[in-house]
N, C-alpha and C. Protein backbone atom coordinates (compact mmCIF):
# COMPACT_ATOMS: atom_id res chain seq x y z
N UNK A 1 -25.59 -29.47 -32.93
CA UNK A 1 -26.22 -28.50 -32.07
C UNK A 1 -25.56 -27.14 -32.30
N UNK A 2 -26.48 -25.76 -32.58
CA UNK A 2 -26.08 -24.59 -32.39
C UNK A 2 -25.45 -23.94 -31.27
N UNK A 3 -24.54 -23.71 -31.12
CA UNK A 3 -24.26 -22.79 -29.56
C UNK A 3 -24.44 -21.13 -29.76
N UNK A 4 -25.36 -20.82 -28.81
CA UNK A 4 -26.18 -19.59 -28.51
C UNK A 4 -24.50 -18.17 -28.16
N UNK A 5 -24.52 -17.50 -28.77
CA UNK A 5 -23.37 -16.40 -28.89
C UNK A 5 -24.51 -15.56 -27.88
N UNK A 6 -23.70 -15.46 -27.29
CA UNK A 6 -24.34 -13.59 -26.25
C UNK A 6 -23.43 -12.56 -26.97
N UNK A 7 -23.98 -12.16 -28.10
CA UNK A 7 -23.16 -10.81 -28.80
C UNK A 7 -22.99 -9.56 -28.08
N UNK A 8 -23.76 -9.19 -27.11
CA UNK A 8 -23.49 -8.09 -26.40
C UNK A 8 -22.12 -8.50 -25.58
N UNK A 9 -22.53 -9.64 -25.05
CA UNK A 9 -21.12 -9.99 -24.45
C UNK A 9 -20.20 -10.02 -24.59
N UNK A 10 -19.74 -10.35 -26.01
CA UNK A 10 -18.94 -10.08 -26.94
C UNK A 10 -18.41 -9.05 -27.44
N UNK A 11 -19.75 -8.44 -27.70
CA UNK A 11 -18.96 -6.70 -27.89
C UNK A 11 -18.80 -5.65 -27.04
N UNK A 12 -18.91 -6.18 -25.56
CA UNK A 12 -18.63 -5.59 -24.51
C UNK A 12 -17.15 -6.01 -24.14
N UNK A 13 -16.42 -7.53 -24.38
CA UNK A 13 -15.11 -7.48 -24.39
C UNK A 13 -14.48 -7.11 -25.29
N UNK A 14 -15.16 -6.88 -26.69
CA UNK A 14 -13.88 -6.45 -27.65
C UNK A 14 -13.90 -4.96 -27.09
N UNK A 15 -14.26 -4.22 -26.28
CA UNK A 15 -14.02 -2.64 -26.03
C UNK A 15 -13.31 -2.93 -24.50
N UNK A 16 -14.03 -3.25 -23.96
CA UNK A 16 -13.41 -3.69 -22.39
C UNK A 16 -12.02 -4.45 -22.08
N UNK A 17 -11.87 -5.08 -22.36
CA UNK A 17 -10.63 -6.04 -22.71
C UNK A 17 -9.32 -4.85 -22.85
N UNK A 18 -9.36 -4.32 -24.36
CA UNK A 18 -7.85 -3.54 -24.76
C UNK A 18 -7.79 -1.95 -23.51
N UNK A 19 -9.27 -1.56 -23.42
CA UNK A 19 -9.37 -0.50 -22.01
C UNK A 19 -8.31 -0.91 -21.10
N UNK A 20 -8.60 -2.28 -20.45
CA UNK A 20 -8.00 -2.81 -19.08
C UNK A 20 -6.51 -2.56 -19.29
N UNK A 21 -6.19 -3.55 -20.39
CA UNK A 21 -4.63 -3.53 -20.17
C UNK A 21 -4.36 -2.54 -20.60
N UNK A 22 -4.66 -1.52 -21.11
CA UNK A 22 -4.06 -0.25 -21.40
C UNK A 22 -3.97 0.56 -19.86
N UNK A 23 -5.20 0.58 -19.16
CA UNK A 23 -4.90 0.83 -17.82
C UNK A 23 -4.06 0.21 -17.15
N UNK A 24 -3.62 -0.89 -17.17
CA UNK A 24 -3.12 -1.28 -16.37
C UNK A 24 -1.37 -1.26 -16.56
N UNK A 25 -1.75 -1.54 -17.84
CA UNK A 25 -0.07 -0.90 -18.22
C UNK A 25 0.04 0.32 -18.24
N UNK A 26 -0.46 1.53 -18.49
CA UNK A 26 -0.31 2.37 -17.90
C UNK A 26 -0.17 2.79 -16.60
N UNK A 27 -0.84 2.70 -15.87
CA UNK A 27 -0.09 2.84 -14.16
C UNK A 27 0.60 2.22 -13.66
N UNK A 28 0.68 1.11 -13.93
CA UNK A 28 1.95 0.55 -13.40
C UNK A 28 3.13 1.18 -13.96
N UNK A 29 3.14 1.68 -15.48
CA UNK A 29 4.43 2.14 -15.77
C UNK A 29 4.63 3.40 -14.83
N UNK A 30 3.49 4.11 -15.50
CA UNK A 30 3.73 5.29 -14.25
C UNK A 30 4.29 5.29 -12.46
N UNK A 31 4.12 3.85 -12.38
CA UNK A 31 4.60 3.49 -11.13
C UNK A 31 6.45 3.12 -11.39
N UNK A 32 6.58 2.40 -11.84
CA UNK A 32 7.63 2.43 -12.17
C UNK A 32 9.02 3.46 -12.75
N UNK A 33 7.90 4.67 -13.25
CA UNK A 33 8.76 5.73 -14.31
C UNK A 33 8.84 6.91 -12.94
N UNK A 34 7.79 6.75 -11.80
CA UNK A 34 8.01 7.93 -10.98
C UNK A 34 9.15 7.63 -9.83
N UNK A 35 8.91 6.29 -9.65
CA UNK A 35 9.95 5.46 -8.52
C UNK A 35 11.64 5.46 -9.28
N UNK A 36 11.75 5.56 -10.29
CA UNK A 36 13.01 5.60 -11.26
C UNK A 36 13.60 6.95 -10.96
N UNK A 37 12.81 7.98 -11.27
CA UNK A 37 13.13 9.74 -11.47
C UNK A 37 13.43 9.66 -9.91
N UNK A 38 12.65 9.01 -9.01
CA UNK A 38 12.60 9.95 -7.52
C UNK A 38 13.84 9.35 -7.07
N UNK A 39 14.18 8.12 -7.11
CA UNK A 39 15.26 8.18 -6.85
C UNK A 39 16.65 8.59 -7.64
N UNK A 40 16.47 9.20 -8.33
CA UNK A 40 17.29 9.84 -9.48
C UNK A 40 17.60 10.88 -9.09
N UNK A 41 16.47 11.61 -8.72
CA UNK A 41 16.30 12.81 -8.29
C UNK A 41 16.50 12.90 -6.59
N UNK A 42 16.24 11.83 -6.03
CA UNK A 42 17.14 11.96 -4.49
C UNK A 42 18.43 11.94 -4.62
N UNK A 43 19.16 11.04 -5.75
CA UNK A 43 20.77 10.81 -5.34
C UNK A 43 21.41 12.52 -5.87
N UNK A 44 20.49 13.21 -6.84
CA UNK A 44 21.12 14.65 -7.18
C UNK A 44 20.61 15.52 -6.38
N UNK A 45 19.83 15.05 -5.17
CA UNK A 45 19.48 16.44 -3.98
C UNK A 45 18.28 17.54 -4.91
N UNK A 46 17.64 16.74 -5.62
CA UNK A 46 16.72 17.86 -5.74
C UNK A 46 15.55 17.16 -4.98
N UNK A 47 15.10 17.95 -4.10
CA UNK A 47 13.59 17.38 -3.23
C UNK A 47 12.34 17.36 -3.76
N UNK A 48 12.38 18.54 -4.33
CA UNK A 48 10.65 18.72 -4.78
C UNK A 48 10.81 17.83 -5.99
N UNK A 49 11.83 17.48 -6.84
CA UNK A 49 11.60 16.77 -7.97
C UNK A 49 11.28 15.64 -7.02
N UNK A 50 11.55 15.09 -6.13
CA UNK A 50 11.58 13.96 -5.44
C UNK A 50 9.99 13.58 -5.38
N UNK A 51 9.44 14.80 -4.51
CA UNK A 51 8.46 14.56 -4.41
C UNK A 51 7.35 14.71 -5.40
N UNK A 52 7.46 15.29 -6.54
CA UNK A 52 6.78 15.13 -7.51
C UNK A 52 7.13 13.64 -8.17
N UNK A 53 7.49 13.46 -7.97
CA UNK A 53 8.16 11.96 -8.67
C UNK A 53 7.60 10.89 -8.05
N UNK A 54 7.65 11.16 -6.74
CA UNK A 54 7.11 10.27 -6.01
C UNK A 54 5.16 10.37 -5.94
N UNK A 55 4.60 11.06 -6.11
CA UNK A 55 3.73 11.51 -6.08
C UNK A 55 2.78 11.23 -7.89
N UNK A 56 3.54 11.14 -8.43
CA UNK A 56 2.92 10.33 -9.71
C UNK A 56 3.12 8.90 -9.66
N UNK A 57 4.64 8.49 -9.07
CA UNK A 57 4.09 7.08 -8.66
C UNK A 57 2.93 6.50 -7.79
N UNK A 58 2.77 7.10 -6.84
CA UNK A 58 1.63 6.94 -5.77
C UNK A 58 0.04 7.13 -6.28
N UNK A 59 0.10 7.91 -7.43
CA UNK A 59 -1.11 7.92 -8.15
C UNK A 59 -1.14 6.98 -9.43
N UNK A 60 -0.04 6.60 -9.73
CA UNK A 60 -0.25 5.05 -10.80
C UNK A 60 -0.27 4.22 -9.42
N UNK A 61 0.41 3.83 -8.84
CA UNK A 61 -0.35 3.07 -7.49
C UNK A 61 -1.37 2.70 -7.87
N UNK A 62 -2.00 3.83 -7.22
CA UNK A 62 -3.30 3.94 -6.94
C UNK A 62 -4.41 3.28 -7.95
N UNK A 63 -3.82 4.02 -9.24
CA UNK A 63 -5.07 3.66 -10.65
C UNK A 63 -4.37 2.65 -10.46
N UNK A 64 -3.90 1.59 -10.38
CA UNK A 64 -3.33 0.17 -10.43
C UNK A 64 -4.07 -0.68 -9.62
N UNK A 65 -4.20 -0.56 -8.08
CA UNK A 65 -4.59 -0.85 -7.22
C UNK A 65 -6.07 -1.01 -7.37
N UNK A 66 -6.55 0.54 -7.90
CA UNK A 66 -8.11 0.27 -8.36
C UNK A 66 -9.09 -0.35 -9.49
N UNK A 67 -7.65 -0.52 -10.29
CA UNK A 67 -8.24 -1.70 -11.61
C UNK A 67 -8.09 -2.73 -11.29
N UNK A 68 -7.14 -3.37 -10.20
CA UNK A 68 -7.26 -4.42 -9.77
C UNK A 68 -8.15 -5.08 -9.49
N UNK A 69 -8.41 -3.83 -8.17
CA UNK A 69 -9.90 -4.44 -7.62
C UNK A 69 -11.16 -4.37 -8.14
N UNK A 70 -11.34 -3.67 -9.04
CA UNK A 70 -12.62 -3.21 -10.36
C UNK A 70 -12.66 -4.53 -10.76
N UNK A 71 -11.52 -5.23 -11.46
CA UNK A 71 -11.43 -6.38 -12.17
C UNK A 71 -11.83 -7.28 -11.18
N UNK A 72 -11.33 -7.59 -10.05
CA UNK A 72 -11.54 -8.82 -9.43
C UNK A 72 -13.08 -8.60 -9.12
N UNK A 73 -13.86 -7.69 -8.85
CA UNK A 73 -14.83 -7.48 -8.31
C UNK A 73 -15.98 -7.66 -10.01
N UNK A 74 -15.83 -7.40 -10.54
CA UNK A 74 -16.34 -7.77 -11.79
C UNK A 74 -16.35 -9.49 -12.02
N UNK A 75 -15.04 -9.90 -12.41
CA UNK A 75 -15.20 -11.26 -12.39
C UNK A 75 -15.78 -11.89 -10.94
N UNK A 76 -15.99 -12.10 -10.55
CA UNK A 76 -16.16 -12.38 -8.77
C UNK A 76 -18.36 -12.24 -9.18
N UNK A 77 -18.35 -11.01 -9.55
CA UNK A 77 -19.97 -10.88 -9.69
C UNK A 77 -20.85 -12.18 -9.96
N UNK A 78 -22.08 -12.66 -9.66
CA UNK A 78 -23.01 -13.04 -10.07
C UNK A 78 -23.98 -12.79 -10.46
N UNK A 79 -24.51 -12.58 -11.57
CA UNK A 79 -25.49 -11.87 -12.05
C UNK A 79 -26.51 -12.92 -11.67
């Protein structure tokens, strides 16, 4: 027996797929690289670095948080 390939499907994960984890490793690092500096930058008393620091973490957060849920909400779908 032949098994039927959905090629679109296919070539919708070979592009979709390396996207994700690139997002996702990306903000999370960014989560990680702003939470590093800010407290780096609290123990040397500079504030505004603080808060810029903190403030790129909170926005990898964020893109983190929302690929999450993009993803779960994608797989989760029924077409």
């Amino acid at each position: 027996m032949i098994a039927a390939i959905d090629t679109d499907a296919l070539l919708e994960l070979v592009w979709a797929a390396p996207l994700a984890v690139l997002v996702v490793t990306i903000s999370w690092g960014l989560v990680i690289r702003g939470m590093t500096h800010a407290f780096e930058a609290q123990r040397e008393g500079r504030t505004v670095a603080v808060g810029v620091h903190a403030l790129v973490a909170v926005a990898g957060l964020a893109l983190f948080t929302a690929a999450l849920v993009a993803g779960l909400l994608i797989m989760l779908d029924k077409d």
